[in-house]
PDB file of N, CA and C in Angstrom:
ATOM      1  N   UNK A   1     152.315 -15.865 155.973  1.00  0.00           N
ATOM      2  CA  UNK A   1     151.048 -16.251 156.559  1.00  0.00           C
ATOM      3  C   UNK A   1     150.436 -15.031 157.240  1.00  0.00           C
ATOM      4  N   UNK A   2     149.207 -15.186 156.796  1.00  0.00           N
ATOM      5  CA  UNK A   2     147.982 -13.701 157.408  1.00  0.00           C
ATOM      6  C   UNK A   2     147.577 -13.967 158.507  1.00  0.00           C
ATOM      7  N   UNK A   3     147.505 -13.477 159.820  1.00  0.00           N
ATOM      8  CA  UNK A   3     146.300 -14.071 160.615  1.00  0.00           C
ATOM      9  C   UNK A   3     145.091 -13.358 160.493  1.00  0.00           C
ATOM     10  N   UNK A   4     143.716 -14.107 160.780  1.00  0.00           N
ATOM     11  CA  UNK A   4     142.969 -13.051 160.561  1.00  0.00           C
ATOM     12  C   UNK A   4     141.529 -13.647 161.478  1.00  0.00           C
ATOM     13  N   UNK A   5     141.241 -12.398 162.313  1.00  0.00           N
ATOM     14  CA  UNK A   5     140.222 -12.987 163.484  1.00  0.00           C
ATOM     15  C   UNK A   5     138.990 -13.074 162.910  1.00  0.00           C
ATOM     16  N   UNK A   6     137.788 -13.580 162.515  1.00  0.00           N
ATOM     17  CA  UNK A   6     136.808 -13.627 162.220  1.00  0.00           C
ATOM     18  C   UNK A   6     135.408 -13.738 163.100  1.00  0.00           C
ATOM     19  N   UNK A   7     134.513 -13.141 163.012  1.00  0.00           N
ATOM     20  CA  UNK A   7     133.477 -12.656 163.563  1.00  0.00           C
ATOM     21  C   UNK A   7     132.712 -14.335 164.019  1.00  0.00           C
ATOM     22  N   UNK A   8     132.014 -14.500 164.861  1.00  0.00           N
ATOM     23  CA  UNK A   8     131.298 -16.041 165.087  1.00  0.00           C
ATOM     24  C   UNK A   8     130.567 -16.242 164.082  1.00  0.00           C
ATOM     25  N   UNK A   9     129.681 -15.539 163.385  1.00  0.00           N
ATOM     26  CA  UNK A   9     128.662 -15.892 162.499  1.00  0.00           C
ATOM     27  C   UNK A   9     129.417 -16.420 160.832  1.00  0.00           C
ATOM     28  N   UNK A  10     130.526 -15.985 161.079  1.00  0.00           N
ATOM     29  CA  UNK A  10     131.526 -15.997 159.758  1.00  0.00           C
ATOM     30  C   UNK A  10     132.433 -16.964 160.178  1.00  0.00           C
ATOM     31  N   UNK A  11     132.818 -17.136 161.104  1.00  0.00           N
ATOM     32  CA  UNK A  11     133.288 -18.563 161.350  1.00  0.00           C
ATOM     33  C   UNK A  11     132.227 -20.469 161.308  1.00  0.00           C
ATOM     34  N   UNK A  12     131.331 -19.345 161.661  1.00  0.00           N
ATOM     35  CA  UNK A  12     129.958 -20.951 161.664  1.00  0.00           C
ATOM     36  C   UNK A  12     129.870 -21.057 160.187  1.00  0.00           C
ATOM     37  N   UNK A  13     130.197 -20.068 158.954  1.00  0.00           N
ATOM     38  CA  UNK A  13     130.071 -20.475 158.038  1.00  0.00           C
ATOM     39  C   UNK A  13     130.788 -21.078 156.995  1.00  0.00           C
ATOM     40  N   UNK A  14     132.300 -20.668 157.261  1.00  0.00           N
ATOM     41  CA  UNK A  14     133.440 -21.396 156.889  1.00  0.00           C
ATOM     42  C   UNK A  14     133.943 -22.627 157.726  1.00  0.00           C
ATOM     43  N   UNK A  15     133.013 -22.627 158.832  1.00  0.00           N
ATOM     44  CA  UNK A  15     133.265 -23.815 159.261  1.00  0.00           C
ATOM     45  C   UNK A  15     134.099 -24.228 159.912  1.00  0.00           C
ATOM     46  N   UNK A  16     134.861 -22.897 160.927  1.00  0.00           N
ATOM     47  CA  UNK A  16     136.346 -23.597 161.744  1.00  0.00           C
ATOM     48  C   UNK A  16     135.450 -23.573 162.758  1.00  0.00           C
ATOM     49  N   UNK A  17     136.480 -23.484 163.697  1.00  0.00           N
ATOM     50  CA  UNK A  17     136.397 -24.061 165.068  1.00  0.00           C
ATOM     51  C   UNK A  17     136.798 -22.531 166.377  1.00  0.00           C
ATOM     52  N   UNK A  18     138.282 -22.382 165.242  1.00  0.00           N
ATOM     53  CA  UNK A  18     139.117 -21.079 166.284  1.00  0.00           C
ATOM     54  C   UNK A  18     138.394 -20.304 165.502  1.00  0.00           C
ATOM     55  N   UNK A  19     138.631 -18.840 166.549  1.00  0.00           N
ATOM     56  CA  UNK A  19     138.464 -17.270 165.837  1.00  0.00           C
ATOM     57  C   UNK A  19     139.148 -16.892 165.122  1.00  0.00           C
ATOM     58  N   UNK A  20     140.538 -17.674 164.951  1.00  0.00           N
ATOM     59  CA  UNK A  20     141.666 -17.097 164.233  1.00  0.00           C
ATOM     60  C   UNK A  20     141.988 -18.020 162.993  1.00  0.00           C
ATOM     61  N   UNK A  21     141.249 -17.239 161.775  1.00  0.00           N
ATOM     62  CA  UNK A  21     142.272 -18.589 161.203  1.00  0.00           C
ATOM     63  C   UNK A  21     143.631 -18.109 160.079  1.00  0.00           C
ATOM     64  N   UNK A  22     144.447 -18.578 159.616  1.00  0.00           N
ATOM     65  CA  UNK A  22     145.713 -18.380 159.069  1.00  0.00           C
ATOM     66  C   UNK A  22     145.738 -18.440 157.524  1.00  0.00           C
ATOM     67  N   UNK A  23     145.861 -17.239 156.494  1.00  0.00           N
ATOM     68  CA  UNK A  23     145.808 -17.478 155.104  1.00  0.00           C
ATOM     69  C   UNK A  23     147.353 -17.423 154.712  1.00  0.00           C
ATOM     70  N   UNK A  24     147.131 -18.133 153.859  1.00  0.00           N
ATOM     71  CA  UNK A  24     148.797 -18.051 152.869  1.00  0.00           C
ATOM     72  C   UNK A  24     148.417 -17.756 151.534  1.00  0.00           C
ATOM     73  N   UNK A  25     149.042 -17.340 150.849  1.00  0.00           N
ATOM     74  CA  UNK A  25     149.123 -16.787 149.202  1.00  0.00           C
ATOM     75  C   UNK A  25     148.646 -15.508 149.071  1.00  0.00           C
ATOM     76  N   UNK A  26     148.810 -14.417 150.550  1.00  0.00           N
ATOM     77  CA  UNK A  26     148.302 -13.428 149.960  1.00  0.00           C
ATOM     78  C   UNK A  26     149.069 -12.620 149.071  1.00  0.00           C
ATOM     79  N   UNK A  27     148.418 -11.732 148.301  1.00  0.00           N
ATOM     80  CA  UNK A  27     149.108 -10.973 147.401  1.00  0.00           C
ATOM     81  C   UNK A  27     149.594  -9.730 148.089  1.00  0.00           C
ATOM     82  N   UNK A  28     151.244  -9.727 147.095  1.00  0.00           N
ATOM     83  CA  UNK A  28     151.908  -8.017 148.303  1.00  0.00           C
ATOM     84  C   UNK A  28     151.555  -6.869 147.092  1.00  0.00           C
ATOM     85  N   UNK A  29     151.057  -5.980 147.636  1.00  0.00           N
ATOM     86  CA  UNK A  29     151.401  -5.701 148.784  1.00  0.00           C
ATOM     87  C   UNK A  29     149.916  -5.828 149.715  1.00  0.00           C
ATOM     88  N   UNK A  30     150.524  -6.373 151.278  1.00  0.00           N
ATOM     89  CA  UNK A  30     149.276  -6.668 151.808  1.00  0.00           C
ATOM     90  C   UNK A  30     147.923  -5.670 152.021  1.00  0.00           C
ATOM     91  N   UNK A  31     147.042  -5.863 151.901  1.00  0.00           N
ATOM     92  CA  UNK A  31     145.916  -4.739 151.957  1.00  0.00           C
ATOM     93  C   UNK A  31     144.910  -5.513 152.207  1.00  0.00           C
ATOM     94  N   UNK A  32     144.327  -4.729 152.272  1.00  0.00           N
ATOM     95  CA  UNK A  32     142.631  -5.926 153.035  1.00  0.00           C
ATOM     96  C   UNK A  32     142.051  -6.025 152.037  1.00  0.00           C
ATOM     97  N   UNK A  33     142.044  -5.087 150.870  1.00  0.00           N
ATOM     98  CA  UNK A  33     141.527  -6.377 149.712  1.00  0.00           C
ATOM     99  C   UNK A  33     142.490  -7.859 149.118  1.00  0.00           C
ATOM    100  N   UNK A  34     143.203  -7.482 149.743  1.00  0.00           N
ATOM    101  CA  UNK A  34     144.321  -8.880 149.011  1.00  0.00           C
ATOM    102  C   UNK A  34     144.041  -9.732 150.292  1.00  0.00           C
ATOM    103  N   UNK A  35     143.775  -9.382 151.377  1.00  0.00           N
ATOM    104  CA  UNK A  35     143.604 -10.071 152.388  1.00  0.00           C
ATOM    105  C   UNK A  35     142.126 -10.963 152.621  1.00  0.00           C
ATOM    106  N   UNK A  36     141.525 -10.103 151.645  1.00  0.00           N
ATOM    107  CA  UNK A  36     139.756 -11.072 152.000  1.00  0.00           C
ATOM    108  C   UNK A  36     139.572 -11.748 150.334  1.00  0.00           C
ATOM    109  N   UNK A  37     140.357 -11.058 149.330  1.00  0.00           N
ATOM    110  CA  UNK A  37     140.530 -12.097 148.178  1.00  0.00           C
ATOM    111  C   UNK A  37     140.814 -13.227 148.829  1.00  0.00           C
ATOM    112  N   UNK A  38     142.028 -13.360 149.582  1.00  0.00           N
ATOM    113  CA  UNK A  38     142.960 -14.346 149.950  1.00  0.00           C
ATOM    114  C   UNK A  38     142.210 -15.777 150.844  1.00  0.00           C
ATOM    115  N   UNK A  39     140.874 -15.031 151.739  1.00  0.00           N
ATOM    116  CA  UNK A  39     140.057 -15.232 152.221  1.00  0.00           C
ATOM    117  C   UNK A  39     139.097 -16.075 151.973  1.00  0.00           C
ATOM    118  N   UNK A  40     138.601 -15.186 150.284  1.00  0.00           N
ATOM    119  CA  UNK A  40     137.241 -15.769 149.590  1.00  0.00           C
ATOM    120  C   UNK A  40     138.030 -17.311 149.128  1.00  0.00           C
ATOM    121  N   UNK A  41     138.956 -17.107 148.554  1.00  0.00           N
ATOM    122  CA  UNK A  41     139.629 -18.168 147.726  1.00  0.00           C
ATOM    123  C   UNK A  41     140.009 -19.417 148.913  1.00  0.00           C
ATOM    124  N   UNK A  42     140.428 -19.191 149.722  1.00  0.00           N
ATOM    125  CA  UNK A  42     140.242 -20.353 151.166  1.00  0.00           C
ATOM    126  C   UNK A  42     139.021 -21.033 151.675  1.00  0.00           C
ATOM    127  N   UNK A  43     138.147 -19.823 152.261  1.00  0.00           N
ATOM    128  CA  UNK A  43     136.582 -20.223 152.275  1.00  0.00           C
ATOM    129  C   UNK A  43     136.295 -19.737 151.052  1.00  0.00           C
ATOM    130  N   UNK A  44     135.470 -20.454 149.789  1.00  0.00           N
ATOM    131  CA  UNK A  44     134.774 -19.024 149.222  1.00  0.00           C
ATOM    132  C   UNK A  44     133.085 -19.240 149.834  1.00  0.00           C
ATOM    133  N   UNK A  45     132.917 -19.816 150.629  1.00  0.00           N
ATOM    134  CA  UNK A  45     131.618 -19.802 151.390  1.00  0.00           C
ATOM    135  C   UNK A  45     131.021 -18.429 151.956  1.00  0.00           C
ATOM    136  N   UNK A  46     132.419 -17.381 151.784  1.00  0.00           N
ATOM    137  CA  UNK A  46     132.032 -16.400 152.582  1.00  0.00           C
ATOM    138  C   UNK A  46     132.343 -15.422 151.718  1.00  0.00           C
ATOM    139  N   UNK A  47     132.413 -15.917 150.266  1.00  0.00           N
ATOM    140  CA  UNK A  47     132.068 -14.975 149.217  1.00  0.00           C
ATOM    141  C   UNK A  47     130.650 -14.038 149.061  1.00  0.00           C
ATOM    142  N   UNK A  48     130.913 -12.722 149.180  1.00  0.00           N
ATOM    143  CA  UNK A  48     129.352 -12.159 149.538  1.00  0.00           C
ATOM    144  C   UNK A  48     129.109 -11.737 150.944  1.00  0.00           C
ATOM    145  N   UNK A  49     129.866 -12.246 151.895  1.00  0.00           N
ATOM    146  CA  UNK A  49     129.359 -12.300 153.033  1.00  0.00           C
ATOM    147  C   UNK A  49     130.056 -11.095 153.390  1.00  0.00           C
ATOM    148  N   UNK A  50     131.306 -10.757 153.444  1.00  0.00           N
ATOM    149  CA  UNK A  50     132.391  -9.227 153.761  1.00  0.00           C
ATOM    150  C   UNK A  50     132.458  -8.413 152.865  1.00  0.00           C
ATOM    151  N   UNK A  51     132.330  -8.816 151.384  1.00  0.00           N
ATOM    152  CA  UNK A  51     131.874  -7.648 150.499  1.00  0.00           C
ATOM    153  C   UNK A  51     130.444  -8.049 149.330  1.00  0.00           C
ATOM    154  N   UNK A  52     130.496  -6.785 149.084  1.00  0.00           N
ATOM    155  CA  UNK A  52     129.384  -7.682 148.163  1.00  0.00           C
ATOM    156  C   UNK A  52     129.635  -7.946 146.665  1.00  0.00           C
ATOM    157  N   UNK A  53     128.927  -8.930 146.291  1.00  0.00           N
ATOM    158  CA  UNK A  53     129.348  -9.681 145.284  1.00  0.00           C
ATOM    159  C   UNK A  53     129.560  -8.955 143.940  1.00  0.00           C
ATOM    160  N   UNK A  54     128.804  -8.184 143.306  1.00  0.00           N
ATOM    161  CA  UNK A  54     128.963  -7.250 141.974  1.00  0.00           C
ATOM    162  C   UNK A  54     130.360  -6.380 142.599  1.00  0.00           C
ATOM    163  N   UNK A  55     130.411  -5.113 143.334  1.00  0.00           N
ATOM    164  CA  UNK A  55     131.056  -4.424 143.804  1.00  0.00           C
ATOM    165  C   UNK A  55     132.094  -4.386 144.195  1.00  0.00           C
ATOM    166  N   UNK A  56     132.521  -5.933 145.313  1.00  0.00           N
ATOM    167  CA  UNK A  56     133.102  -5.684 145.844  1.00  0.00           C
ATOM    168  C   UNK A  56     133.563  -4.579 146.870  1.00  0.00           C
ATOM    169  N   UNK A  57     132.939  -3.917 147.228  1.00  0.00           N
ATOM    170  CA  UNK A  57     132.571  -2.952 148.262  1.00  0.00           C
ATOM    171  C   UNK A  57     132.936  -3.578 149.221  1.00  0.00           C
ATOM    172  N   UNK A  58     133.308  -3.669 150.859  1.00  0.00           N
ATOM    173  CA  UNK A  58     132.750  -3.927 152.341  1.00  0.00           C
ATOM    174  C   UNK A  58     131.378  -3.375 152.642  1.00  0.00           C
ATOM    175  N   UNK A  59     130.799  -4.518 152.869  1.00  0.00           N
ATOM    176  CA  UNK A  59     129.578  -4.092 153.508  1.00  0.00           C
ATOM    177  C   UNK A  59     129.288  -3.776 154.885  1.00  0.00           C
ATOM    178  N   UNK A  60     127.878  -2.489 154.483  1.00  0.00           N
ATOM    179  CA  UNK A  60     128.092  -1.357 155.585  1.00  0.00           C
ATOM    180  C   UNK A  60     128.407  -2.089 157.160  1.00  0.00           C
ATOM    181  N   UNK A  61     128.222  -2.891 157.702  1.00  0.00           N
ATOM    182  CA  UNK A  61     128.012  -3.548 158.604  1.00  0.00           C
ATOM    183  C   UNK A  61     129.040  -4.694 159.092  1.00  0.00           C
ATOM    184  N   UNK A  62     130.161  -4.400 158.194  1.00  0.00           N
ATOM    185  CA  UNK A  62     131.649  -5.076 158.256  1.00  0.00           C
ATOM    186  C   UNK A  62     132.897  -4.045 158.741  1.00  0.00           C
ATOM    187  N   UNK A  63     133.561  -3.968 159.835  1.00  0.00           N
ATOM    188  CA  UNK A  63     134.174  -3.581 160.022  1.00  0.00           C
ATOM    189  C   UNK A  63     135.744  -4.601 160.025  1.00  0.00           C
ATOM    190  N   UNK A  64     136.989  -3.188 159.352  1.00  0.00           N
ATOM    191  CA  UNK A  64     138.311  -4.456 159.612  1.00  0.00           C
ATOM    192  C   UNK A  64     139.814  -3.048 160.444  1.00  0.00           C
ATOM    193  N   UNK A  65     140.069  -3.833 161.282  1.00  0.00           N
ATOM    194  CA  UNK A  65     141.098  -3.634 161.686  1.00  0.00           C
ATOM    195  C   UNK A  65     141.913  -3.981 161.837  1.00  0.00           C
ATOM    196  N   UNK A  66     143.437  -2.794 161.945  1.00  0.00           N
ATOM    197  CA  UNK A  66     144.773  -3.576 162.213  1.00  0.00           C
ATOM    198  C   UNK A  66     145.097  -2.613 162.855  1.00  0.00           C
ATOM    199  N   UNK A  67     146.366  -3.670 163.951  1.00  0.00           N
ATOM    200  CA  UNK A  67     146.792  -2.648 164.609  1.00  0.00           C
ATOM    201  C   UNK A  67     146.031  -1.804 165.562  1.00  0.00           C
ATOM    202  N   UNK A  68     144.812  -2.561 166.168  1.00  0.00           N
ATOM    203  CA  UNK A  68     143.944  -1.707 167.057  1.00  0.00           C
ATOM    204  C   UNK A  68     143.854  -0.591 166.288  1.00  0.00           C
ATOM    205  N   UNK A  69     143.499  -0.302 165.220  1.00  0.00           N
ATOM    206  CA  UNK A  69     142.799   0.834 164.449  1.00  0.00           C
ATOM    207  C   UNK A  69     141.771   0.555 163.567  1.00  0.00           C
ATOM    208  N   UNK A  70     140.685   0.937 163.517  1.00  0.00           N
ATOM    209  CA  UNK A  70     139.724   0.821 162.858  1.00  0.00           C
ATOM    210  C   UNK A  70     139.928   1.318 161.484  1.00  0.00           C
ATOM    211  N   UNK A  71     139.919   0.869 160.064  1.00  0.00           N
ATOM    212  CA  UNK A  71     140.790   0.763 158.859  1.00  0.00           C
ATOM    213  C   UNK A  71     139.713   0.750 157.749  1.00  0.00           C
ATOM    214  N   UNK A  72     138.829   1.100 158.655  1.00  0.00           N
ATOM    215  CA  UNK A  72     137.125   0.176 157.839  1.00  0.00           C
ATOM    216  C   UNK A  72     136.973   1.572 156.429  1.00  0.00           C
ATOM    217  N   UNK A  73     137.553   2.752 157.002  1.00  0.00           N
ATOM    218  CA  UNK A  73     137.373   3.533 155.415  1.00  0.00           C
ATOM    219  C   UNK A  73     138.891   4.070 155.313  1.00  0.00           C
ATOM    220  N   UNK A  74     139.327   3.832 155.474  1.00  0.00           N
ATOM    221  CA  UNK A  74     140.741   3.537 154.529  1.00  0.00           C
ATOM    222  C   UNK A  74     140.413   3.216 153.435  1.00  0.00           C
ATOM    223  N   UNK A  75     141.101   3.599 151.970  1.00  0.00           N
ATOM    224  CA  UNK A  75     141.153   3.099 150.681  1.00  0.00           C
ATOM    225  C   UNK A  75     141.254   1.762 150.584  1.00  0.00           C
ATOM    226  N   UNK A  76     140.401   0.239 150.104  1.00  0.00           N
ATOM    227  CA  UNK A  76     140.779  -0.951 150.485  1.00  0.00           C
ATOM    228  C   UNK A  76     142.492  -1.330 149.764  1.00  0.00           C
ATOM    229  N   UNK A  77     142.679  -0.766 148.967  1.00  0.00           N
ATOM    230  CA  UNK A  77     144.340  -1.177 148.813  1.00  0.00           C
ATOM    231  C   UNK A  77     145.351  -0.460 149.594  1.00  0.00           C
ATOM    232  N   UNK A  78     145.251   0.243 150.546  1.00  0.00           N
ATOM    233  CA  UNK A  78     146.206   1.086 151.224  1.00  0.00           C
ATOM    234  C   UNK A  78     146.738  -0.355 152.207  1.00  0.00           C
ATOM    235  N   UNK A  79     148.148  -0.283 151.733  1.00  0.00           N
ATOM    236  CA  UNK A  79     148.810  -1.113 152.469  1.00  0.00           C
ATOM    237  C   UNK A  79     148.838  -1.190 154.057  1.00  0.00           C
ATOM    238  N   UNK A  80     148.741  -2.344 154.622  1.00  0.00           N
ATOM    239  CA  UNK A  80     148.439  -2.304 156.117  1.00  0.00           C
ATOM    240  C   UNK A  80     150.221  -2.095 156.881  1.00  0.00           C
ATOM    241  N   UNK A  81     150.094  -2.522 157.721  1.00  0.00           N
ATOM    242  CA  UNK A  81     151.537  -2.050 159.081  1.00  0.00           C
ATOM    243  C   UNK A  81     152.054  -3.292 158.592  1.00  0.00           C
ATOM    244  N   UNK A  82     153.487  -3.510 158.791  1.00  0.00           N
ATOM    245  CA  UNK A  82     154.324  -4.370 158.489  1.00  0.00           C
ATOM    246  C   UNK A  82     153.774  -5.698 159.924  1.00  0.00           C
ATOM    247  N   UNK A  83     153.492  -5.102 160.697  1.00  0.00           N
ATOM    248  CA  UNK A  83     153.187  -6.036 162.100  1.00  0.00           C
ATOM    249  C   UNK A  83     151.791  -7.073 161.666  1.00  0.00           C
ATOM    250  N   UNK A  84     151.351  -6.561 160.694  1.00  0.00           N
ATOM    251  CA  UNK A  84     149.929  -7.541 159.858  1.00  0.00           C
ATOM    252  C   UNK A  84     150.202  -8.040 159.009  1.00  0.00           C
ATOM    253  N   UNK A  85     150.965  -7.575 158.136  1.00  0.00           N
ATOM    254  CA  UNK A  85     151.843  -8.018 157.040  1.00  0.00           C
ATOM    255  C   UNK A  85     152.530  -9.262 157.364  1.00  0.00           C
ATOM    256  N   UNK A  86     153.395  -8.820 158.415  1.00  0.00           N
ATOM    257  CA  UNK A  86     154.232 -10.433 158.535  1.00  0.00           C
ATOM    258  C   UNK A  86     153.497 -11.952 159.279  1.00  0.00           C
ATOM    259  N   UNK A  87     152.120 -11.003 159.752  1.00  0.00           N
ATOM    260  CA  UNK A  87     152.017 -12.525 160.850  1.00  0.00           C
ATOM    261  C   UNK A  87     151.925 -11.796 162.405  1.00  0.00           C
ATOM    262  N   UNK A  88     152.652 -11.071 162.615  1.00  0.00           N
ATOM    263  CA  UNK A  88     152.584 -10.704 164.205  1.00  0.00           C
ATOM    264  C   UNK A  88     151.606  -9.663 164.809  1.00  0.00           C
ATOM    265  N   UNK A  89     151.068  -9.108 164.305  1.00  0.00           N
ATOM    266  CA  UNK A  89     149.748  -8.659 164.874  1.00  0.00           C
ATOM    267  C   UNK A  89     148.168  -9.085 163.682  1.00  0.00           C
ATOM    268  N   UNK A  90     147.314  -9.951 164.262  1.00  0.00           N
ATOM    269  CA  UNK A  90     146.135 -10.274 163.150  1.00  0.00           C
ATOM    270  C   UNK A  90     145.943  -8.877 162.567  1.00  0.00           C
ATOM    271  N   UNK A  91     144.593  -9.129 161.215  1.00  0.00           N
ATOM    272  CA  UNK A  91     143.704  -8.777 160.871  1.00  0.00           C
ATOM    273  C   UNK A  91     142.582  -8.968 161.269  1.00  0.00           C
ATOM    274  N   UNK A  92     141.949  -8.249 161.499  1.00  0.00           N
ATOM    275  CA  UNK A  92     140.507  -8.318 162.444  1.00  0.00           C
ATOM    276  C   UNK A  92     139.210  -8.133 161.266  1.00  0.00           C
ATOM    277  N   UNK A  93     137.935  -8.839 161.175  1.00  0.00           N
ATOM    278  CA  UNK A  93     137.026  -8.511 160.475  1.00  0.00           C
ATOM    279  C   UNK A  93     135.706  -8.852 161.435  1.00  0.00           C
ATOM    280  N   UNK A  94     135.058  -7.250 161.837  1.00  0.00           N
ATOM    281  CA  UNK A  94     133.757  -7.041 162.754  1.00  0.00           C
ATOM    282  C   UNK A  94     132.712  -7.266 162.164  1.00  0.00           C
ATOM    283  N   UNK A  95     132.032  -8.342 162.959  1.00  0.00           N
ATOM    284  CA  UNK A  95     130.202  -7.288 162.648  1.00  0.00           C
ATOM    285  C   UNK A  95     130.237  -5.838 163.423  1.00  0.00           C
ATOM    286  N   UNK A  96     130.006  -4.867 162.788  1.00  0.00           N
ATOM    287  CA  UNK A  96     129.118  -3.867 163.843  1.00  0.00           C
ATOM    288  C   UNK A  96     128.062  -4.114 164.449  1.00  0.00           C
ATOM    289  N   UNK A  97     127.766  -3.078 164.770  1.00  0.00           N
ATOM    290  CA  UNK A  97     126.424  -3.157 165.525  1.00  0.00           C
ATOM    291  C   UNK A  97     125.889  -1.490 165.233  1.00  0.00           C
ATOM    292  N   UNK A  98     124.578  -1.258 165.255  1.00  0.00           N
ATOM    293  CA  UNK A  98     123.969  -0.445 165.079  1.00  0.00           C
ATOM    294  C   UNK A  98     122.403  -0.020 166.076  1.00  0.00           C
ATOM    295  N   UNK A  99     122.148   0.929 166.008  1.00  0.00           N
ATOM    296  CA  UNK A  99     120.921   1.342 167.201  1.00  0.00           C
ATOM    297  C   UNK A  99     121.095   2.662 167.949  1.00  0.00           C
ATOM    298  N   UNK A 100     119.858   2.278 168.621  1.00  0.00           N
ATOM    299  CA  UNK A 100     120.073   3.788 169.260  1.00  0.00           C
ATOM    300  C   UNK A 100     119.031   3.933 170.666  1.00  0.00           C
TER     301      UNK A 100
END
């Protein structure tokens, strides 16, 4: 089981309640694309919404962390910390923010 914190606007759209919600079936090795596949396929309401749909890219304005590290350009298959992997520290997925 994944944990994985989700942003408010991305939670109003999948429709929970908590910030946190819990995926199972992700694929190993864990990576944040296996982690927001894992995601789309739970909600796919929020297909489009963290990457975009042709591409699959993260969009510019999505940030993900683990491990209190910002991971957002990391290669998306570079395997995450065993502490995200198992369950004991989440996956985090930001809105940014931008301005000046």
């Amino acid at each position: 089981m994944i944990r994985v914190i989700l942003p408010a606007h991305l939670r109003t759209l999948a429709r929970v309640n908590d910030r946190e919600v819990s995926i199972d079936g992700v694929a190993e090795p864990v990576t944040a694309r296996t982690i927001v596949d894992a995601l789309e396929a739970t909600y796919p309401m929020l297909k489009g919404t963290i990457r975009d749909h042709r591409t699959k890219e993260r969009r510019p304005m999505v940030r993900f962390f683990a491990c209190e590290q910002d991971i957002s350009h990391d290669p998306i298959d570079t395997p995450l910390p065993e502490e995200v992997a198992s369950g004991r520290e989440p996956f985090w997925i930001v809105g940014a923010m931008s301005g000046g």
